[in-house]
N, C-alpha and C. Protein backbone atom coordinates (compact mmCIF):
# COMPACT_ATOMS: atom_id res chain seq x y z
N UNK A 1 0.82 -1.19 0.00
CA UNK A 1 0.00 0.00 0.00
C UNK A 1 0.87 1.26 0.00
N UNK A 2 2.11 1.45 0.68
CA UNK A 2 2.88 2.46 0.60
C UNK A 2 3.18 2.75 -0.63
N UNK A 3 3.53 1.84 -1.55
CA UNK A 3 3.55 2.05 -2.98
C UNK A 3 3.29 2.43 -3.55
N UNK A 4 1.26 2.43 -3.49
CA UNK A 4 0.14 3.43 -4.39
C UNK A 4 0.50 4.58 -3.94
N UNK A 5 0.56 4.60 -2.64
CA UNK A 5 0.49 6.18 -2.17
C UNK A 5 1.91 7.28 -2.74
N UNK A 6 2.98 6.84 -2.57
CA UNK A 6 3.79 7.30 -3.51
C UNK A 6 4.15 7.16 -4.72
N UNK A 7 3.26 6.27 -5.46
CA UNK A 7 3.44 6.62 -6.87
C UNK A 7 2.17 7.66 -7.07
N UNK A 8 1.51 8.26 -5.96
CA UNK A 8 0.30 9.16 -6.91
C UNK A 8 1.42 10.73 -5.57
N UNK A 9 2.13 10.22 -5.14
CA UNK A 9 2.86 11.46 -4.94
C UNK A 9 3.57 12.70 -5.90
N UNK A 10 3.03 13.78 -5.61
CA UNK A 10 3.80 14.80 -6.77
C UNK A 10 5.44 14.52 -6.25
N UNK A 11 6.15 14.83 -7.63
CA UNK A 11 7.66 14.76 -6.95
C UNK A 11 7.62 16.26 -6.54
N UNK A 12 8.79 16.18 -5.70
CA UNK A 12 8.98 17.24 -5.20
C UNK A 12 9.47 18.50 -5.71
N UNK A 13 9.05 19.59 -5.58
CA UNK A 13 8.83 21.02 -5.93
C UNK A 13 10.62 21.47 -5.42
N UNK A 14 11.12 22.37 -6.74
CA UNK A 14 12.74 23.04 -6.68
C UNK A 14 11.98 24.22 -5.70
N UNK A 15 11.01 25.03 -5.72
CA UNK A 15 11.02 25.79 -4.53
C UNK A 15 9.57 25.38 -3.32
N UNK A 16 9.55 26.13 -2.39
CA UNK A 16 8.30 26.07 -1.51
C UNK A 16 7.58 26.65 -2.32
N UNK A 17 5.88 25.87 -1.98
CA UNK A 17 4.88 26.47 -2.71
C UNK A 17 4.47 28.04 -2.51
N UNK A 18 5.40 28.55 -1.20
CA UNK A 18 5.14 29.99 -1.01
C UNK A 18 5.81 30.74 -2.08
N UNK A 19 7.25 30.68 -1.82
CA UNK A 19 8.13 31.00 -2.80
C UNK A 19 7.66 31.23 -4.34
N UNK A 20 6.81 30.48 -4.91
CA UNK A 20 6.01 30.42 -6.13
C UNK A 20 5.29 31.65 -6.30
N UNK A 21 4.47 31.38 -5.05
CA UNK A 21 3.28 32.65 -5.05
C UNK A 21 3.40 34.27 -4.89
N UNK A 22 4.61 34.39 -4.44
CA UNK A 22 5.26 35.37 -3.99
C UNK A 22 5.77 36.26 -5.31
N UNK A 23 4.81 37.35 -4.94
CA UNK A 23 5.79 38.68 -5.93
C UNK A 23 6.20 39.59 -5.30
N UNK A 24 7.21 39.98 -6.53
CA UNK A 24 8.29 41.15 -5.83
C UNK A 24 7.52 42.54 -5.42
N UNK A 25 7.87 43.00 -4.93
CA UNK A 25 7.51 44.44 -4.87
C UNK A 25 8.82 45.38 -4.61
N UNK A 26 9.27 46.16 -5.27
CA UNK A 26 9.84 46.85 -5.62
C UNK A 26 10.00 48.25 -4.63
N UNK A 27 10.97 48.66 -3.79
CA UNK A 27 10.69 49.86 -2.73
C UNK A 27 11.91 50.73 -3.49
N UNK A 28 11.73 52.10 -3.24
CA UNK A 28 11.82 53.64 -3.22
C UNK A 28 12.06 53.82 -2.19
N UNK A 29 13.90 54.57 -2.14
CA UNK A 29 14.13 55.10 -1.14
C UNK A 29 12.76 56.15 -0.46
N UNK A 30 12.27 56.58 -1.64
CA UNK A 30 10.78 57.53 -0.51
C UNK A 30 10.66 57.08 0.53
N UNK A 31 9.74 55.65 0.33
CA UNK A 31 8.78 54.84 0.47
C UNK A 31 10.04 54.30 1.95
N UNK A 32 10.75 54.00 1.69
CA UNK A 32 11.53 53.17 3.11
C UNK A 32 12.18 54.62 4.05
N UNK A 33 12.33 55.53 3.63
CA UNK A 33 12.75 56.85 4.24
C UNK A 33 11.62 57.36 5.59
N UNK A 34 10.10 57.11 4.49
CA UNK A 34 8.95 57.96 5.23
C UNK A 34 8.62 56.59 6.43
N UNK A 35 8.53 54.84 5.97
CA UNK A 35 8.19 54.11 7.33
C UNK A 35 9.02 53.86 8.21
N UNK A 36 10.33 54.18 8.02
CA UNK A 36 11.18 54.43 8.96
C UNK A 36 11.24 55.75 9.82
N UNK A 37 10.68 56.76 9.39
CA UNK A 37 10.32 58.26 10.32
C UNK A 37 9.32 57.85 10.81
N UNK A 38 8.62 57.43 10.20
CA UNK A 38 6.82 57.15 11.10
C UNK A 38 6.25 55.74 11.15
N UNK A 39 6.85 54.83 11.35
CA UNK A 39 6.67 53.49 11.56
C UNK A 39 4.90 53.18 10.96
N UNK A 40 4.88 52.54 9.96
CA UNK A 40 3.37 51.77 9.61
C UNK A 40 3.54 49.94 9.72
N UNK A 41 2.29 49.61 9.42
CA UNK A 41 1.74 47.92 9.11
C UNK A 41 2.05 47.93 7.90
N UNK A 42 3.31 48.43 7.54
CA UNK A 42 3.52 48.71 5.94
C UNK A 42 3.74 47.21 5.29
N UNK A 43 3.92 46.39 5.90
CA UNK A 43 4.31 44.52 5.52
C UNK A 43 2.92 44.44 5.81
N UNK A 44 2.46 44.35 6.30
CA UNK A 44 0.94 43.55 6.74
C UNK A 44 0.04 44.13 5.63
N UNK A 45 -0.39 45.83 5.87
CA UNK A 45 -0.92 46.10 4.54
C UNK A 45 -0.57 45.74 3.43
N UNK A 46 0.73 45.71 2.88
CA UNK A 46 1.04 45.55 1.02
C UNK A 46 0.63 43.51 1.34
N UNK A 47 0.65 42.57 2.18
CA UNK A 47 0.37 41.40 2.52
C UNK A 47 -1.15 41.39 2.32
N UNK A 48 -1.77 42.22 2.53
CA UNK A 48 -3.08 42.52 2.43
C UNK A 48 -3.53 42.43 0.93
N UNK A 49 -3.06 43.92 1.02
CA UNK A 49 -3.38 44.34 -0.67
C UNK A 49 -2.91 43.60 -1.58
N UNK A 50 -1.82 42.92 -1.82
CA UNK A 50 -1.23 41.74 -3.25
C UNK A 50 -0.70 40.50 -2.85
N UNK A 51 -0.79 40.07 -1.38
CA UNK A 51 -0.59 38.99 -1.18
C UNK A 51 0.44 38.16 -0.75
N UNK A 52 0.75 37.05 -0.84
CA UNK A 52 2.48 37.10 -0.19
C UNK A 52 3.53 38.32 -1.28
N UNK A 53 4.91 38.41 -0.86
CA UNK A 53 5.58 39.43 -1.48
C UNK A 53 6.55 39.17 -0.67
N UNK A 54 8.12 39.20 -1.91
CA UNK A 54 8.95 39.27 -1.27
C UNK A 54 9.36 40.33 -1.80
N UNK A 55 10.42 41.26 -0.44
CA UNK A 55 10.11 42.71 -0.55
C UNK A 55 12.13 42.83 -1.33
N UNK A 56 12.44 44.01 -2.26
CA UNK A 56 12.96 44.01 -3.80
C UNK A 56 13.90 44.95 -3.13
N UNK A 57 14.92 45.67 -2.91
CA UNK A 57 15.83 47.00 -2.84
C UNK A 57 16.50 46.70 -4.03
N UNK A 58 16.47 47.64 -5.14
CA UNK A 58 17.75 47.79 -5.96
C UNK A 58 18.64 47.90 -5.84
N UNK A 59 20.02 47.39 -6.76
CA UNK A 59 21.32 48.19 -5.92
C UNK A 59 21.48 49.76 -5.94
N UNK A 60 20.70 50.45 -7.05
CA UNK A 60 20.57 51.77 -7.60
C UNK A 60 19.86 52.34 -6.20
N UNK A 61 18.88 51.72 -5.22
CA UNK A 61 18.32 52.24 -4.25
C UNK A 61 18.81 52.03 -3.20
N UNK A 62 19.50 51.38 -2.85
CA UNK A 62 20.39 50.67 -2.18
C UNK A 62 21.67 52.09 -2.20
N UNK A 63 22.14 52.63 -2.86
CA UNK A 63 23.13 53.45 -3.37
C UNK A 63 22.68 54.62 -2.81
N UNK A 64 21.58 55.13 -3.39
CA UNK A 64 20.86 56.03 -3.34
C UNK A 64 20.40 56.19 -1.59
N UNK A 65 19.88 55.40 -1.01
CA UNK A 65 20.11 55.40 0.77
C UNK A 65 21.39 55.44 1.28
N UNK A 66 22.28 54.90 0.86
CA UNK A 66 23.71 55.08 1.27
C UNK A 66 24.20 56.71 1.25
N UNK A 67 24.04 57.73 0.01
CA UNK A 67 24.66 58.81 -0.23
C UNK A 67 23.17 59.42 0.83
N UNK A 68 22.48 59.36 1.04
CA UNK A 68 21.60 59.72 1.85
C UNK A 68 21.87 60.40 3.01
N UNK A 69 22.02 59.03 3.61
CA UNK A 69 22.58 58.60 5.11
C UNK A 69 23.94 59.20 5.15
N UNK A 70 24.68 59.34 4.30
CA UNK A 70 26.07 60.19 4.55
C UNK A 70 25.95 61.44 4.86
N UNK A 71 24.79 62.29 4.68
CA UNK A 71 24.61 63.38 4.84
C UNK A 71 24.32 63.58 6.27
N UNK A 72 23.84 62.71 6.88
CA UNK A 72 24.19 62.81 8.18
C UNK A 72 23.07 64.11 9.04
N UNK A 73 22.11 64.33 8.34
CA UNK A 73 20.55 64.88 8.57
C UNK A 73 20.13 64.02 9.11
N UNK A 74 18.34 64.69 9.71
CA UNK A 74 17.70 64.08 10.05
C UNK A 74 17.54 63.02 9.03
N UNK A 75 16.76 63.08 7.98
CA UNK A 75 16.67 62.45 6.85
C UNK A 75 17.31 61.46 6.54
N UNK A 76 18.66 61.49 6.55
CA UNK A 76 19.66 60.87 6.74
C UNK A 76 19.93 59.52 7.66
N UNK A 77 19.70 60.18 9.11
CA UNK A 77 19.39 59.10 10.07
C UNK A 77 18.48 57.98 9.54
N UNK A 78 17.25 58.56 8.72
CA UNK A 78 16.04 57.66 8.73
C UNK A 78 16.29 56.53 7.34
N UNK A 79 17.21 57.13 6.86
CA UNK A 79 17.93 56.21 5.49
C UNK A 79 19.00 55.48 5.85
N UNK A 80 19.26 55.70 6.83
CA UNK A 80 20.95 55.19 7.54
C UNK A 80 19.92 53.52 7.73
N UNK A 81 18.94 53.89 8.85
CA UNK A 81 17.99 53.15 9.28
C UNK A 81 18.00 51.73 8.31
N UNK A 82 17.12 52.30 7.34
CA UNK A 82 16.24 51.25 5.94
C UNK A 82 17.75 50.83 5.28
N UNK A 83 18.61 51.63 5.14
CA UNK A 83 20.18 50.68 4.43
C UNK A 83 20.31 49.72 5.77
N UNK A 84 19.94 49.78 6.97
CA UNK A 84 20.79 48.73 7.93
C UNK A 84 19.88 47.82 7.85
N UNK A 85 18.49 47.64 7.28
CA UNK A 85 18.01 46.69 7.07
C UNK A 85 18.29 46.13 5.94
N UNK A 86 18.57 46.54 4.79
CA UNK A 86 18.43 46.51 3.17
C UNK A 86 20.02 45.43 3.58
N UNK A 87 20.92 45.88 4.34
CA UNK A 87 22.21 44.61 4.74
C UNK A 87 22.27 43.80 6.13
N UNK A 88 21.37 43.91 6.73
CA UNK A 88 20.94 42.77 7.45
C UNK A 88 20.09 41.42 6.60
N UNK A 89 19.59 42.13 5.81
CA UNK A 89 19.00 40.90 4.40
C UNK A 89 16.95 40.91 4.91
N UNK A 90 16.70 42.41 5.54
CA UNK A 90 14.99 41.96 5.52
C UNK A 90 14.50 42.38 3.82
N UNK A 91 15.39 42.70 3.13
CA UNK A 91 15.28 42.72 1.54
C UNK A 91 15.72 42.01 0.41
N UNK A 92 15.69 41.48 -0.51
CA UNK A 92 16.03 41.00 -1.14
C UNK A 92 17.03 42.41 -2.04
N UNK A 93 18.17 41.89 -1.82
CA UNK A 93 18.93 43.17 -3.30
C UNK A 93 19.20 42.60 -4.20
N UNK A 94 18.50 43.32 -5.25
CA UNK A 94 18.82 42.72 -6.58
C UNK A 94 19.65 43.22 -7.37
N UNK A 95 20.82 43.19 -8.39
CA UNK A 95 21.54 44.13 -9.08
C UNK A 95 20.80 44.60 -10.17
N UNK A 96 21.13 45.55 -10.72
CA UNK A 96 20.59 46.29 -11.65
C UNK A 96 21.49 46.66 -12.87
N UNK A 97 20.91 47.65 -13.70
CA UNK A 97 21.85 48.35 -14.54
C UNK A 97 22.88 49.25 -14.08
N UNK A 98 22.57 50.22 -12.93
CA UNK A 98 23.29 50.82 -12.22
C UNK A 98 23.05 52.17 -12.99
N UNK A 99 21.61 52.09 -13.53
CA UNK A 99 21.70 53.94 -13.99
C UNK A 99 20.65 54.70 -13.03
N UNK A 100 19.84 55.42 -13.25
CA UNK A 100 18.72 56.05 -12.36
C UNK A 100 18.40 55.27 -11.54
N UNK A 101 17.92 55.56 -10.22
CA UNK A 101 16.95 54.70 -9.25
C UNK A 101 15.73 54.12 -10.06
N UNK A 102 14.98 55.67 -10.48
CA UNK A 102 13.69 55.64 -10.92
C UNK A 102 13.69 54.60 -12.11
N UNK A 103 14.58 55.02 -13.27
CA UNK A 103 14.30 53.73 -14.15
C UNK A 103 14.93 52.57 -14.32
N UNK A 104 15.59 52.30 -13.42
CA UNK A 104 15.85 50.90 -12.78
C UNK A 104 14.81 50.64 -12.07
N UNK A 105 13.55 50.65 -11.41
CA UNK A 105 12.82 50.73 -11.01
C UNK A 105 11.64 50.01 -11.76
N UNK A 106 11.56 51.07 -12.82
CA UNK A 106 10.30 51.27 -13.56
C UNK A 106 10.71 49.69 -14.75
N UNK A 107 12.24 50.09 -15.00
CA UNK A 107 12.37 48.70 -15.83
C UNK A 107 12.27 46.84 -14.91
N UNK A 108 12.70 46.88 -13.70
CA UNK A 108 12.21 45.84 -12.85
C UNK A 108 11.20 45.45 -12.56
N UNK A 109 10.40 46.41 -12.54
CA UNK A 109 8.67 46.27 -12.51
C UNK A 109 7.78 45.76 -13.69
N UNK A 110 8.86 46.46 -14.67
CA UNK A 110 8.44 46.07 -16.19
C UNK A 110 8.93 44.37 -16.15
N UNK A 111 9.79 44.26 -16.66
CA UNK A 111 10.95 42.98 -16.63
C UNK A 111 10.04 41.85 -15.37
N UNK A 112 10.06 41.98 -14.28
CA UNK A 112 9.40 40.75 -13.28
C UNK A 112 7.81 40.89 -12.62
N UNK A 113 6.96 42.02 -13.41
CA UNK A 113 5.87 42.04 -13.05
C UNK A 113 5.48 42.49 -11.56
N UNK A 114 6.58 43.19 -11.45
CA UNK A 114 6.56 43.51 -9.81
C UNK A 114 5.58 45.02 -9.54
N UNK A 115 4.64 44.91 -8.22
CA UNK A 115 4.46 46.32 -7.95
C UNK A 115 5.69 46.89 -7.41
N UNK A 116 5.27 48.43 -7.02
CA UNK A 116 6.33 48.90 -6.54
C UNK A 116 5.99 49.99 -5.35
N UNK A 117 6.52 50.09 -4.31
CA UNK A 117 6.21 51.46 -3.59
C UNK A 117 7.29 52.05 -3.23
N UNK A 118 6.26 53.25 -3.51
CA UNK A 118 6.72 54.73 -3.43
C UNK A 118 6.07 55.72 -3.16
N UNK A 119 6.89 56.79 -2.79
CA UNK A 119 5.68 58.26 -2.19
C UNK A 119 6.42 59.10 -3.18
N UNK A 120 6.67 59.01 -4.15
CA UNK A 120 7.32 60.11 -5.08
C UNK A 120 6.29 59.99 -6.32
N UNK A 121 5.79 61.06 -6.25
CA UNK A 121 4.29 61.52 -7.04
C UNK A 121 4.89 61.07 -8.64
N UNK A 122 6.23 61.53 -8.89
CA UNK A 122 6.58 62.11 -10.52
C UNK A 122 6.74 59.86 -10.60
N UNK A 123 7.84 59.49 -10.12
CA UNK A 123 7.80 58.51 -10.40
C UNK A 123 6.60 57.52 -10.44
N UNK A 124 5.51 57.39 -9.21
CA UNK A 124 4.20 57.10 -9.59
C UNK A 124 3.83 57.13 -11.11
N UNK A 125 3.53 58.34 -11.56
CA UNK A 125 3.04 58.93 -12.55
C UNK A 125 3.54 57.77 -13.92
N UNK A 126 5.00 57.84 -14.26
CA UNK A 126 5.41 57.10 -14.67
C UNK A 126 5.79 55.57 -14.76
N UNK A 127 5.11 55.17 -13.70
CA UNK A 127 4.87 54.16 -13.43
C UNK A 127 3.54 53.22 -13.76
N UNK A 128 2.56 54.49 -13.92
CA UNK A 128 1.37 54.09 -14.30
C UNK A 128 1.60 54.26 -15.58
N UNK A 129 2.17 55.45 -16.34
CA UNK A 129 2.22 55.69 -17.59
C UNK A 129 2.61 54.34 -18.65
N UNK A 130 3.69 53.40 -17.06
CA UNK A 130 4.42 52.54 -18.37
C UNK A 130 3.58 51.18 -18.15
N UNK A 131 2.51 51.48 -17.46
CA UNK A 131 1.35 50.40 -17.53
C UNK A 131 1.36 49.31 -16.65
N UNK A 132 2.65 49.57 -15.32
CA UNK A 132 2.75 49.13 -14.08
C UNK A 132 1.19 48.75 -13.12
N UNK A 133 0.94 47.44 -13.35
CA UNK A 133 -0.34 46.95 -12.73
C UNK A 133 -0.81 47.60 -11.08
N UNK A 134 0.79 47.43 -10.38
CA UNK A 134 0.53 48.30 -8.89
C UNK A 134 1.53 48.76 -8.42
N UNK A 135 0.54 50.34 -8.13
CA UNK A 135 1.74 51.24 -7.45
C UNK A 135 1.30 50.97 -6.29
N UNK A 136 2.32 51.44 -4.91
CA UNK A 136 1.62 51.16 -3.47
C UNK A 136 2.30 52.71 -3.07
N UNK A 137 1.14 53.43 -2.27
CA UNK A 137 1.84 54.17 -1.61
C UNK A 137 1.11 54.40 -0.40
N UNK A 138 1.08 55.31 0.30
CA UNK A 138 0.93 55.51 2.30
C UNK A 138 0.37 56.99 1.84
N UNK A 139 -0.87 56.63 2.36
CA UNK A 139 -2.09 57.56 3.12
C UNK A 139 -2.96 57.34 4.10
N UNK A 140 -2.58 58.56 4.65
CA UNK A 140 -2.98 58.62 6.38
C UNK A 140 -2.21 57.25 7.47
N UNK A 141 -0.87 57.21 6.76
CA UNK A 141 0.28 56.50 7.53
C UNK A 141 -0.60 55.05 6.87
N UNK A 142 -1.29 54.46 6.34
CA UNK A 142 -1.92 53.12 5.71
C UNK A 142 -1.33 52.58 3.97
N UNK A 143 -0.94 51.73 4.16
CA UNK A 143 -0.82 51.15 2.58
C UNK A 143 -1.85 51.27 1.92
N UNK A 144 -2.39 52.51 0.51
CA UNK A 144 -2.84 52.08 -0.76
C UNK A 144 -2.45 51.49 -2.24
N UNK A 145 -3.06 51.08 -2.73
CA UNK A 145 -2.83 51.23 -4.26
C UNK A 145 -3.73 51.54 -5.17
C-alpha cells in the first residue's frame, strides 16, 4: 500500500509552494525613508493588498540610501535606518543596470511584473504611464494602491 500512495505522490517542488506565489515588490528610497520616520503595518498592509511578497531593494536604491545617510541629517538618520536593514537581508537586493533609481525601477517592474512602492508623485506617474499593474503608496500612515 505504501507504494500506491507514492506513486500518486507529486515529486517534489525546486522551490516552496510559497516561494512560487510570492511577488516582488519593488521599494523607493521615498517609500523606506517615510516608514522608517513614522513606523506603519507597511508589511501587513502591502500582505493585504497583493498577497504574499517578497520585498525588492535595488542596488541603484540601495546606493541612493547610502549617499543619503552620509549626509548625516535628520533624513539621513532615517535612510541610515532602511540601508541597515536593506544589509541585514529583511530585503532582497537585486543588481541592476546601475543607472537612475527611478528607471531601474520602472524597468524591474516592467521585466518581473513587480508592484512597486513609493511616495514620489513624478515617479508614480510614470509608473502608471508605463502600464505598471501596482503602485503602493501611504495615506494617512496606511498602505494604498
Amino acid at each position: 500500500m505504501a507504494q500506491a500512495s507514492s506513486a500518486k505522490a507529486r515529486p517534489p517542488s525546486t522551490k516552496p509552494a510559497e516561494a512560487r506565489k510570492r511577488r516582488a515588490v519593488a521599494f523607493d528610497s521615498s517609500f523606506l525613508v517615510a516608514v522608517m520616520e513614522r513606523p506603519t503595518p507597511w508589511s501587513a498592509d502591502i500582505l493585504e493588498k497583493v498577497g504574499a511578497f517578497t520585498p525588492v531593494v535595488l542596488s541603484s536604491v540601495r546606493d541612493e540610501l547610502a549617499r543619503l545617510a552620509s549626509k548625516g541629517d535628520k533624513r539621513g538618520g532615517f535612510a541610515a535606518l532602511a540601508l541597515a536593514l536593506v544589509e541585514e537581508g529583511a530585503f532582497s537586493l537585486e543588481p541592476d543596470g546601475k543607472g537612475k533609481p527611478d528607471d531601474e525601477i520602472i524597468s524591474f517592474a516592467l521585466r518581473e511584473g513587480a508592484a512597486v512602492a513609493t511616495l514620489d508623485s513624478e515617479l508614480a506617474q510614470r509608473l502608471r504611464a508605463s502600464r505598471v499593474q501596482t503602485v503602493i503608496t501611504l495615506r494617512g500612515g496606511r498602505v494604498s494602491t
